[in-house]
C-alpha atoms as a PDB file:
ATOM      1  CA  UNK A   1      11.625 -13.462 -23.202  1.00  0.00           C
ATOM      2  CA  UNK A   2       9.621 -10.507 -23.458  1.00  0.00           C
ATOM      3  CA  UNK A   3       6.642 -10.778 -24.927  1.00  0.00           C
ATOM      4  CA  UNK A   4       6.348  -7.744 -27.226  1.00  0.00           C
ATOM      5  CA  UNK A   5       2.766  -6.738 -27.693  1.00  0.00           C
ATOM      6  CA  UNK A   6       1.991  -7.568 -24.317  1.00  0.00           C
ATOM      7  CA  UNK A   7       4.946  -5.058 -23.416  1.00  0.00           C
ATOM      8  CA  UNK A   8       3.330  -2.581 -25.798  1.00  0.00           C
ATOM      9  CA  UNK A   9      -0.319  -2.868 -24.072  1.00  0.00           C
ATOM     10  CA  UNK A  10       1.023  -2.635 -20.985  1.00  0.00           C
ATOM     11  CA  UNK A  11       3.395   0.389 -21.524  1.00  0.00           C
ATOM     12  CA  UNK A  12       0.554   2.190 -23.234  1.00  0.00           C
ATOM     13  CA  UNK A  13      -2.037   2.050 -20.514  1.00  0.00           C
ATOM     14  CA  UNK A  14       0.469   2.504 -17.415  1.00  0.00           C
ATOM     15  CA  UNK A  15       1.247   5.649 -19.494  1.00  0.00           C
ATOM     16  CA  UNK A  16      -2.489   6.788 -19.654  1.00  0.00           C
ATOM     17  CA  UNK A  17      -2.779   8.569 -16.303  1.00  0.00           C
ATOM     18  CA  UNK A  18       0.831  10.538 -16.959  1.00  0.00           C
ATOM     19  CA  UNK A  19      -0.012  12.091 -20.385  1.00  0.00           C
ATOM     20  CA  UNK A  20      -3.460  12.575 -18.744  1.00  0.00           C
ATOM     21  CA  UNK A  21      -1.392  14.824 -16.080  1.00  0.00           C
ATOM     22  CA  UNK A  22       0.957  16.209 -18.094  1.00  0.00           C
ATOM     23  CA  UNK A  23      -0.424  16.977 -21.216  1.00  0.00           C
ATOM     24  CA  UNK A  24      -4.315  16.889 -20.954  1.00  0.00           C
ATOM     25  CA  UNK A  25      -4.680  19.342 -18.531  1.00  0.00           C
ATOM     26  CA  UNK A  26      -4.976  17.259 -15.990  1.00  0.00           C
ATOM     27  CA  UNK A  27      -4.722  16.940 -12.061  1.00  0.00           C
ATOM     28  CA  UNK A  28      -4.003  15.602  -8.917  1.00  0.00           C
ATOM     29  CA  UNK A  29      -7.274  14.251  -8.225  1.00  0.00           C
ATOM     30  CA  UNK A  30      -7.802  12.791 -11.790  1.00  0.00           C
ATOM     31  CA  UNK A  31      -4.794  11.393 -12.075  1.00  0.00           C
ATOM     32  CA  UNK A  32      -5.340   9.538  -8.804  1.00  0.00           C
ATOM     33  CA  UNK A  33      -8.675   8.588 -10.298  1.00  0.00           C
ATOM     34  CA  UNK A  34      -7.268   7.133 -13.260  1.00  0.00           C
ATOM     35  CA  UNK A  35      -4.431   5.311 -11.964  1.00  0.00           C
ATOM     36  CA  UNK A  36      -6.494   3.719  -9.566  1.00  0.00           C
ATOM     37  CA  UNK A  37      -8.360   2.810 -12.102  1.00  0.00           C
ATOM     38  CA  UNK A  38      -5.990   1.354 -13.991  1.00  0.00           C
ATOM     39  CA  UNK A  39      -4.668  -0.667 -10.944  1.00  0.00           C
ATOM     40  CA  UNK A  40      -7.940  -2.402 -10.844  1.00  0.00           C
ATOM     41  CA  UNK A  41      -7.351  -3.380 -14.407  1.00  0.00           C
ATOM     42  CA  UNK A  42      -4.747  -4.795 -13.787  1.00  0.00           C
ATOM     43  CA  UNK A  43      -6.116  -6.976 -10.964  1.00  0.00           C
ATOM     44  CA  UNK A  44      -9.138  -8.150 -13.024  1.00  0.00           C
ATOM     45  CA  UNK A  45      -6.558  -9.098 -15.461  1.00  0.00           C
ATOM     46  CA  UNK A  46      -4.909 -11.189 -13.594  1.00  0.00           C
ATOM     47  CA  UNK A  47      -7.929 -12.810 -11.850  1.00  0.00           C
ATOM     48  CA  UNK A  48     -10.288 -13.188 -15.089  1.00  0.00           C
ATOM     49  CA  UNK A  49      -6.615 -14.712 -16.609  1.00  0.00           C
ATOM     50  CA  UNK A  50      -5.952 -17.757 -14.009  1.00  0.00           C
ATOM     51  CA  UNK A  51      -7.170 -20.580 -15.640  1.00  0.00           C
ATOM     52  CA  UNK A  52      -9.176 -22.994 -13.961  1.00  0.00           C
ATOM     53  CA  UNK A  53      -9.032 -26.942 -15.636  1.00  0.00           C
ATOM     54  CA  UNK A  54     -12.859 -26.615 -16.917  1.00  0.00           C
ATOM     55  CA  UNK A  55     -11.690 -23.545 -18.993  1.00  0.00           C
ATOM     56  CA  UNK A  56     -12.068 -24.032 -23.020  1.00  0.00           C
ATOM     57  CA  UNK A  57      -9.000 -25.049 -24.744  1.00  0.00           C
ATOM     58  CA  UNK A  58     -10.648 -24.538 -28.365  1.00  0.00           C
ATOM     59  CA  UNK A  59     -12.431 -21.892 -30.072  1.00  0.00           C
ATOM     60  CA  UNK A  60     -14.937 -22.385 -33.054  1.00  0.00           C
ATOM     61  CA  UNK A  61     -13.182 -20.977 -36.033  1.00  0.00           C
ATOM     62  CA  UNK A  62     -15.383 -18.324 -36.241  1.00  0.00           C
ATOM     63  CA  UNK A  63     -14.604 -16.776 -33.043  1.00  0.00           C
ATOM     64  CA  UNK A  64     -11.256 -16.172 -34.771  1.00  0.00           C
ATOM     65  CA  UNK A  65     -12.293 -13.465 -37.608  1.00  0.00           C
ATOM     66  CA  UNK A  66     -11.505 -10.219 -37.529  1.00  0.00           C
ATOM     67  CA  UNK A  67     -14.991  -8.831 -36.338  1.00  0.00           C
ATOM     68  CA  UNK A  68     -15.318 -11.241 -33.492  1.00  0.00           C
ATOM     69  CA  UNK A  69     -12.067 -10.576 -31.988  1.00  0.00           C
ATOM     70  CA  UNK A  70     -13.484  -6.816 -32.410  1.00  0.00           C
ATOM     71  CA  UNK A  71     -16.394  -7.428 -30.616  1.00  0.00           C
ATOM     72  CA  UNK A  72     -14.905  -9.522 -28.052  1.00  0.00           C
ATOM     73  CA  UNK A  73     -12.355  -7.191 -27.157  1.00  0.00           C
ATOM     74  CA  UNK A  74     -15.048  -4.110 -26.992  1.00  0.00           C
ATOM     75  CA  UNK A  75     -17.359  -6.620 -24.333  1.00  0.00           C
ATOM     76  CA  UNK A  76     -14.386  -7.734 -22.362  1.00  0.00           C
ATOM     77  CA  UNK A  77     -13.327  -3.815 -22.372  1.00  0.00           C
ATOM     78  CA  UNK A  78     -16.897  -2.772 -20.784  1.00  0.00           C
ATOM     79  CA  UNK A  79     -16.983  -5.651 -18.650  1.00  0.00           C
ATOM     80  CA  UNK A  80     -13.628  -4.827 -17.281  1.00  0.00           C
ATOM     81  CA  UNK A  81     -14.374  -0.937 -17.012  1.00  0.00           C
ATOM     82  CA  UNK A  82     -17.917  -1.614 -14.780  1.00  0.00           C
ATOM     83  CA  UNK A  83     -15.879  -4.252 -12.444  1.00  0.00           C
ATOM     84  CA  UNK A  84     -12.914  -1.961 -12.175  1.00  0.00           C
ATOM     85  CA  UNK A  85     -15.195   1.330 -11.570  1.00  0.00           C
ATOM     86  CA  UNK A  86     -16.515  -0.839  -8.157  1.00  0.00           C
ATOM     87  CA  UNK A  87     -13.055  -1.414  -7.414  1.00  0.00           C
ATOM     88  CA  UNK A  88     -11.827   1.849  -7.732  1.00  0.00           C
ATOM     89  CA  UNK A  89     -13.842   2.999  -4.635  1.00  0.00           C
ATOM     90  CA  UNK A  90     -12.196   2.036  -1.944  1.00  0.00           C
ATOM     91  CA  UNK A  91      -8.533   2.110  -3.602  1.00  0.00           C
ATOM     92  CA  UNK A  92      -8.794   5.626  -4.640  1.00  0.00           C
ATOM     93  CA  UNK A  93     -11.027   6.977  -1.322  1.00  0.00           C
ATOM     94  CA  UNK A  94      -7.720   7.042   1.163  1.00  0.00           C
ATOM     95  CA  UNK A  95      -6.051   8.434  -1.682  1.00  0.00           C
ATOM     96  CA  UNK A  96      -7.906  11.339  -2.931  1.00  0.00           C
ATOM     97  CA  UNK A  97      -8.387  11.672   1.279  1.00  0.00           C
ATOM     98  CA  UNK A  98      -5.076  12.208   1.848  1.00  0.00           C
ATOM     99  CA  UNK A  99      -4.295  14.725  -1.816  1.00  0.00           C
ATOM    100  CA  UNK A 100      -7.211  16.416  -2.388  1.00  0.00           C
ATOM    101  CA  UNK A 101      -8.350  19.462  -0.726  1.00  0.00           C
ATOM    102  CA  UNK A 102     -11.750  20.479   0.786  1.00  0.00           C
ATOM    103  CA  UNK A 103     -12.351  23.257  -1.934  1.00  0.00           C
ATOM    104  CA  UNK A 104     -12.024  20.140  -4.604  1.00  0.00           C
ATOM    105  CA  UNK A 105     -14.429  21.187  -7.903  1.00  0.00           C
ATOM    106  CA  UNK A 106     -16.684  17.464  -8.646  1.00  0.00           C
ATOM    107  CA  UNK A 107     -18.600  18.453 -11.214  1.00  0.00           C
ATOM    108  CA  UNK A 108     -15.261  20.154 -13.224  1.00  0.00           C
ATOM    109  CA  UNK A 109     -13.706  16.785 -11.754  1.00  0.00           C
ATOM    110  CA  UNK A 110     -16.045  14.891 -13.594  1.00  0.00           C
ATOM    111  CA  UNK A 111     -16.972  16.357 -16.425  1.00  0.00           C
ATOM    112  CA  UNK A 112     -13.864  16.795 -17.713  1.00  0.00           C
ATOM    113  CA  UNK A 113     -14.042  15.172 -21.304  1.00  0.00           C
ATOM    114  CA  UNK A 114      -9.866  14.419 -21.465  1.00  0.00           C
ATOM    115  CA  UNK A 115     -10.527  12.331 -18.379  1.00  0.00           C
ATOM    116  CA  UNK A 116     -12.972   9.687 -19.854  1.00  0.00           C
ATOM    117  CA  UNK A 117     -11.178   9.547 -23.139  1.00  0.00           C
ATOM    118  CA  UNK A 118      -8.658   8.332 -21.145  1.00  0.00           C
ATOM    119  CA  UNK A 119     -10.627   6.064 -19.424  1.00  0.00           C
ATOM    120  CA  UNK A 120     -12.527   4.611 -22.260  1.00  0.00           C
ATOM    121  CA  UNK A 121      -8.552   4.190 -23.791  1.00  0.00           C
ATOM    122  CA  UNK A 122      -7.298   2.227 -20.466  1.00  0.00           C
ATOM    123  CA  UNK A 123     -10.299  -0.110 -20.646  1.00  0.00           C
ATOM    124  CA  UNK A 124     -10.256  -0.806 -24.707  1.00  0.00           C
ATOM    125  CA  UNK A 125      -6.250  -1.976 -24.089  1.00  0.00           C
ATOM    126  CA  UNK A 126      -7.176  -4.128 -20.657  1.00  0.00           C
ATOM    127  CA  UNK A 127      -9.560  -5.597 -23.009  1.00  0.00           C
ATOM    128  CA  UNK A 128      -7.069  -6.266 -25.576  1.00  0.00           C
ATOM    129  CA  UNK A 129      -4.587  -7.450 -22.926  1.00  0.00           C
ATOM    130  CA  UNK A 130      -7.261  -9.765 -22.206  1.00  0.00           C
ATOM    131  CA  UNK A 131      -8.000 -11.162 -25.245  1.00  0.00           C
ATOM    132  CA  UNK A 132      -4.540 -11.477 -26.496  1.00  0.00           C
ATOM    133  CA  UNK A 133      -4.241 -13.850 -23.010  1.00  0.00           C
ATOM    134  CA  UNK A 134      -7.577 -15.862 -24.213  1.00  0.00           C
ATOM    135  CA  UNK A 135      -5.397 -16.601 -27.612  1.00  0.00           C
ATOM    136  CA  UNK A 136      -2.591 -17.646 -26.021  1.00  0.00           C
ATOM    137  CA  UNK A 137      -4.204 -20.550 -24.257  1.00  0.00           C
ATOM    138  CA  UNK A 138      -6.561 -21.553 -26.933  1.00  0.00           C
ATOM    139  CA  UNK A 139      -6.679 -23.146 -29.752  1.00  0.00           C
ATOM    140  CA  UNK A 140      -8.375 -23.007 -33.129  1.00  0.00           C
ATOM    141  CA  UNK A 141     -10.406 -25.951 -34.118  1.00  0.00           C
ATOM    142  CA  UNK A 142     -12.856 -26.578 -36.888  1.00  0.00           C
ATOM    143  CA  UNK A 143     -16.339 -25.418 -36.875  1.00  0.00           C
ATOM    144  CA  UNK A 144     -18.582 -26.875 -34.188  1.00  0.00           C
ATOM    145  CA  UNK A 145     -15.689 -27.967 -32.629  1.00  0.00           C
ATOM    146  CA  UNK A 146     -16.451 -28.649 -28.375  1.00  0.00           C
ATOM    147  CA  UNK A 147     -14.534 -26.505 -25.659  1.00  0.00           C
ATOM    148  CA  UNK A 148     -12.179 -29.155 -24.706  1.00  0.00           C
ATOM    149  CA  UNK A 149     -10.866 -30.425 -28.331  1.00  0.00           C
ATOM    150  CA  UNK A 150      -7.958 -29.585 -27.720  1.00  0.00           C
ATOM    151  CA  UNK A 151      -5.457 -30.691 -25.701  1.00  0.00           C
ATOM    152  CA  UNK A 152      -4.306 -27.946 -22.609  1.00  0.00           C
ATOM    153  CA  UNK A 153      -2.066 -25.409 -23.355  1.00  0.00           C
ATOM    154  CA  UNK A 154       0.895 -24.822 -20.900  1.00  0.00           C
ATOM    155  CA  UNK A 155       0.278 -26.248 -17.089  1.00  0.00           C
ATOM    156  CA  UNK A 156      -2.425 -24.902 -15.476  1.00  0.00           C
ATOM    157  CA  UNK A 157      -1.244 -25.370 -12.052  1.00  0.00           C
ATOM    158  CA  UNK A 158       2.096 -23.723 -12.806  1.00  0.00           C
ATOM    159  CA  UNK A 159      -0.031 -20.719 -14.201  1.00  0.00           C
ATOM    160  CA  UNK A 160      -2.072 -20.563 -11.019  1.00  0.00           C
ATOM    161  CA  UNK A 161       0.932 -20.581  -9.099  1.00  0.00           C
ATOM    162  CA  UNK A 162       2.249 -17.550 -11.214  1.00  0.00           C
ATOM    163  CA  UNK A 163      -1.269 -15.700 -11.168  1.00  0.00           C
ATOM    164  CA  UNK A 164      -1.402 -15.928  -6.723  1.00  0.00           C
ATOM    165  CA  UNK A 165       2.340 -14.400  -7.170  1.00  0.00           C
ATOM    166  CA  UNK A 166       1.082 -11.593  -9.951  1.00  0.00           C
ATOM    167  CA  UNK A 167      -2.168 -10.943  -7.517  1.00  0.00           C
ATOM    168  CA  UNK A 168       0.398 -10.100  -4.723  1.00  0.00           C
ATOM    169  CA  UNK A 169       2.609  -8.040  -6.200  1.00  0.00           C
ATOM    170  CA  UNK A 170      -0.925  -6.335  -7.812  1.00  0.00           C
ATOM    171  CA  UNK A 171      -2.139  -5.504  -4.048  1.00  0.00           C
ATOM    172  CA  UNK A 172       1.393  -4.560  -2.934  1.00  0.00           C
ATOM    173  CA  UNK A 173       1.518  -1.633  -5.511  1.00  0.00           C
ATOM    174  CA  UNK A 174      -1.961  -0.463  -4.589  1.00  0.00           C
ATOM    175  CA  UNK A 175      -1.195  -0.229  -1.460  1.00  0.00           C
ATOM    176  CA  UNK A 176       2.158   1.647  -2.325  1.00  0.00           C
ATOM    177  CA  UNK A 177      -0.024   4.330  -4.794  1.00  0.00           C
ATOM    178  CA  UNK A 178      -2.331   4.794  -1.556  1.00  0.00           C
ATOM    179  CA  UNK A 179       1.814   6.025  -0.237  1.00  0.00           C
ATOM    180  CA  UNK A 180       1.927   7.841  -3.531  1.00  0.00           C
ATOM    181  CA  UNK A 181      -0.944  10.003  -2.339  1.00  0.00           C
ATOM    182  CA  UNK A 182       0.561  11.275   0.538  1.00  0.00           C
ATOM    183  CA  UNK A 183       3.573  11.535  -0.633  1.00  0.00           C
ATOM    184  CA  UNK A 184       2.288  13.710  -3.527  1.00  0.00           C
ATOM    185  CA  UNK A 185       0.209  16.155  -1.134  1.00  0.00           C
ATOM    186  CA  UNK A 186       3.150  16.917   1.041  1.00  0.00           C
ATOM    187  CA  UNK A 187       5.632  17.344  -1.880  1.00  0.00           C
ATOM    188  CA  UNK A 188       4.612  20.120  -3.926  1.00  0.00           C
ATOM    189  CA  UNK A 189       5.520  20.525  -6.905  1.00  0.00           C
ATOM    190  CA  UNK A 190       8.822  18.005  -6.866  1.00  0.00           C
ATOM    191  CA  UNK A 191       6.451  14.941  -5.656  1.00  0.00           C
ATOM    192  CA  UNK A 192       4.038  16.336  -8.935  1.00  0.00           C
ATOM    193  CA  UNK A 193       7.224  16.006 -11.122  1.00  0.00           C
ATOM    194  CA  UNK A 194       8.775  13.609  -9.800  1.00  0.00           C
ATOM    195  CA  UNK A 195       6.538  10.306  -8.586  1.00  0.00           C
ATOM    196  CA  UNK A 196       4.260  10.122 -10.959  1.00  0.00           C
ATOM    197  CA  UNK A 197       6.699   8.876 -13.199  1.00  0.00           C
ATOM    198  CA  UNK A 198       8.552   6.993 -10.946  1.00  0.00           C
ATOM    199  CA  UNK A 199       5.409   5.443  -9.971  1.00  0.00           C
ATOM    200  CA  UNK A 200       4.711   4.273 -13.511  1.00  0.00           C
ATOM    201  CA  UNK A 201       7.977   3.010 -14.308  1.00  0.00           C
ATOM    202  CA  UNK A 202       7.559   0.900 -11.196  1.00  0.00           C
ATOM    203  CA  UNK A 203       4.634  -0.463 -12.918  1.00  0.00           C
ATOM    204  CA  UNK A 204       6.455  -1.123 -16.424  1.00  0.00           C
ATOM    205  CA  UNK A 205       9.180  -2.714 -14.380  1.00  0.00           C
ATOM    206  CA  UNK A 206       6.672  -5.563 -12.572  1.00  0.00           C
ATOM    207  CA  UNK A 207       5.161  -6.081 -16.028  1.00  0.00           C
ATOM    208  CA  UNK A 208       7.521  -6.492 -17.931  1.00  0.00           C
ATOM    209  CA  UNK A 209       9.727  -8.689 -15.078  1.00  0.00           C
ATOM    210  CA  UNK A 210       7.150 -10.360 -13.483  1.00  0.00           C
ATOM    211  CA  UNK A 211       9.466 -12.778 -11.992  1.00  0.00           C
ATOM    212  CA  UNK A 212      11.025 -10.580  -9.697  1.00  0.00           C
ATOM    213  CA  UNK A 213       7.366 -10.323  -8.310  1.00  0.00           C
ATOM    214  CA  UNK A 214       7.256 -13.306  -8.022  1.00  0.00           C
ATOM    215  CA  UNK A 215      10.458 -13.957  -6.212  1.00  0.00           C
ATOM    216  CA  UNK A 216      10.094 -11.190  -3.711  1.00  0.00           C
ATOM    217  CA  UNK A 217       6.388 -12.748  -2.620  1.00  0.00           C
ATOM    218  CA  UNK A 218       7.100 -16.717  -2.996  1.00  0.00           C
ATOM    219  CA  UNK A 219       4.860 -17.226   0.351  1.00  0.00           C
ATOM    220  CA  UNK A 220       1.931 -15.970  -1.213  1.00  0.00           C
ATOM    221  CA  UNK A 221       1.739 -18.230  -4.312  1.00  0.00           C
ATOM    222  CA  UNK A 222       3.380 -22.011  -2.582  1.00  0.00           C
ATOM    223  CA  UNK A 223       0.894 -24.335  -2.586  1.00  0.00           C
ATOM    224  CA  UNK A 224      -0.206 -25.226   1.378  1.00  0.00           C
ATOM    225  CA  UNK A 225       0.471 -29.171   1.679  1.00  0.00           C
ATOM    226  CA  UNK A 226      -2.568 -30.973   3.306  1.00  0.00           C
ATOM    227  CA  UNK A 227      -2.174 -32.042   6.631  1.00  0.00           C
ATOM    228  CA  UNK A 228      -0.867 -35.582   7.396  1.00  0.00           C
ATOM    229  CA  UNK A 229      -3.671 -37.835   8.765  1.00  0.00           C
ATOM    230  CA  UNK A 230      -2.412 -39.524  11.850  1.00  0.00           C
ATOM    231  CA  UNK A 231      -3.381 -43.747  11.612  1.00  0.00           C
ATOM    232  CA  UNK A 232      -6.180 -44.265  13.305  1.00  0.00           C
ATOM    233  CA  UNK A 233      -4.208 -47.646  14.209  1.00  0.00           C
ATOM    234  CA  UNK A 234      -1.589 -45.128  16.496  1.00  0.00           C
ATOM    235  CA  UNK A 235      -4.705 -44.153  18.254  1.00  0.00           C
ATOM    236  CA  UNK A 236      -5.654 -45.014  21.747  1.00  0.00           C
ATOM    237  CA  UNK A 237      -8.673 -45.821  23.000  1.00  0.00           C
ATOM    238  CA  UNK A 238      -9.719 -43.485  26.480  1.00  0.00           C
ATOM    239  CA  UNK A 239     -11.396 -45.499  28.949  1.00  0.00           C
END
């Protein structure tokens, strides 16, 4: 079942870099930026959401008012945004390679105010994304309750399994955006028209069915069995 407001988050920020395009007078170049950006998200997502079995299971009831959600949605949100900037180098640098021509304006690049609204909007629904996923896995206790009160919600090593699948299918459509780029440059105006959007509903589609991620990349999430220790009793001696 689909989980709505996930669904919601997700739609929102995959939309970002297209009404940054379309409607914001955007460009090429920015929108790379921005979707690249956005891909990053999305990985840090997935890593900062794998659980490991030292991870809290309860949260101090006061962690669960209104203003601390606030605030820990704004400090996940910035956290997210510096790790993702880093990120974004060397995903975006083949791609703005490959699109952007030699004549390219930085400082209009930059300073374009549209641009960072739209970045600052990305990074407050990652962190949202992020603490919805925090929620989901914790519970509320009473005050001064300890991290592991409660018992685990869910199976941690079927969510790890599912997180290695997500992280694969994350780094197979970065890889397919740095495609996008060159696909875009050589295109004209039909690739400008055309594969930006059919780039993000590829991205709505793996969110909102992650399974079929994680059926088309089983290999990279299986569990490798440890090797079988021969007896030493089946061992000869060399003379």
């Amino acid at each position: 079942m689909i989980d709505k407001k996930k669904f919601i988050l997700d739609l929102a920020r995959h939309m970002a870099p297209l009404v940054s395009l379309y409607f914001l007078d955007g460009s090429i170049p920015r929108y790379l930026l921005l979707t690249a950006f956005n891909l990053s998200l999305g990985l840090m997502l997935i890593v900062g959401l794998t659980r490991e079995a030292s991870d809290p299971t309860t949260v101090d009831p006061r962690a669960a008012t209104p203003q601390a959600r606030l605030a820990a949605v704004v400090i996940l949100s910035i956290f997210l945004a510096v790790v993702a900037a880093i990120i974004t180098v060397p995903i975006s640098s083949a791609a703005l390679i490959m699109s952007m021509a030699d004549d390219t304006d930085w400082g209009a690049l930059f300073s374009h105010k549209p641009f960072w609204v739209m970045v600052a909007f990305v990074s407050l629904i990652a962190g949202l994304r992020g603490q919805l996923g925090f929620e989901a896995t914790t519970t509320v206790g009473q005050k001064g309750t300890a991290p592991q009160a409660a018992p685990v919600v869910g199976d941690i090593a079927q969510d790890r399994k599912r997180s290695k699948a997500d992280y694969a299918a994350q780094v197979t459509l970065i890889a397919t955006f740095v495609f996008l780029s060159f696909l875009m440059a050589n295109f004209g105006s039909w690739g400008f028209y055309t594969l930006p959007i059919a780039y993000t509903a590829l991205l709505v589609f793996f969110d909102t069915r992650p399974d079929i991620g994680r059926k088309i990349f089983p290999e990279m999430w299986r569990e490798e069995k440890a090797p079988v220790k021969q007896d030493p009793k089946h061992k000869r001696k060399k003379r």
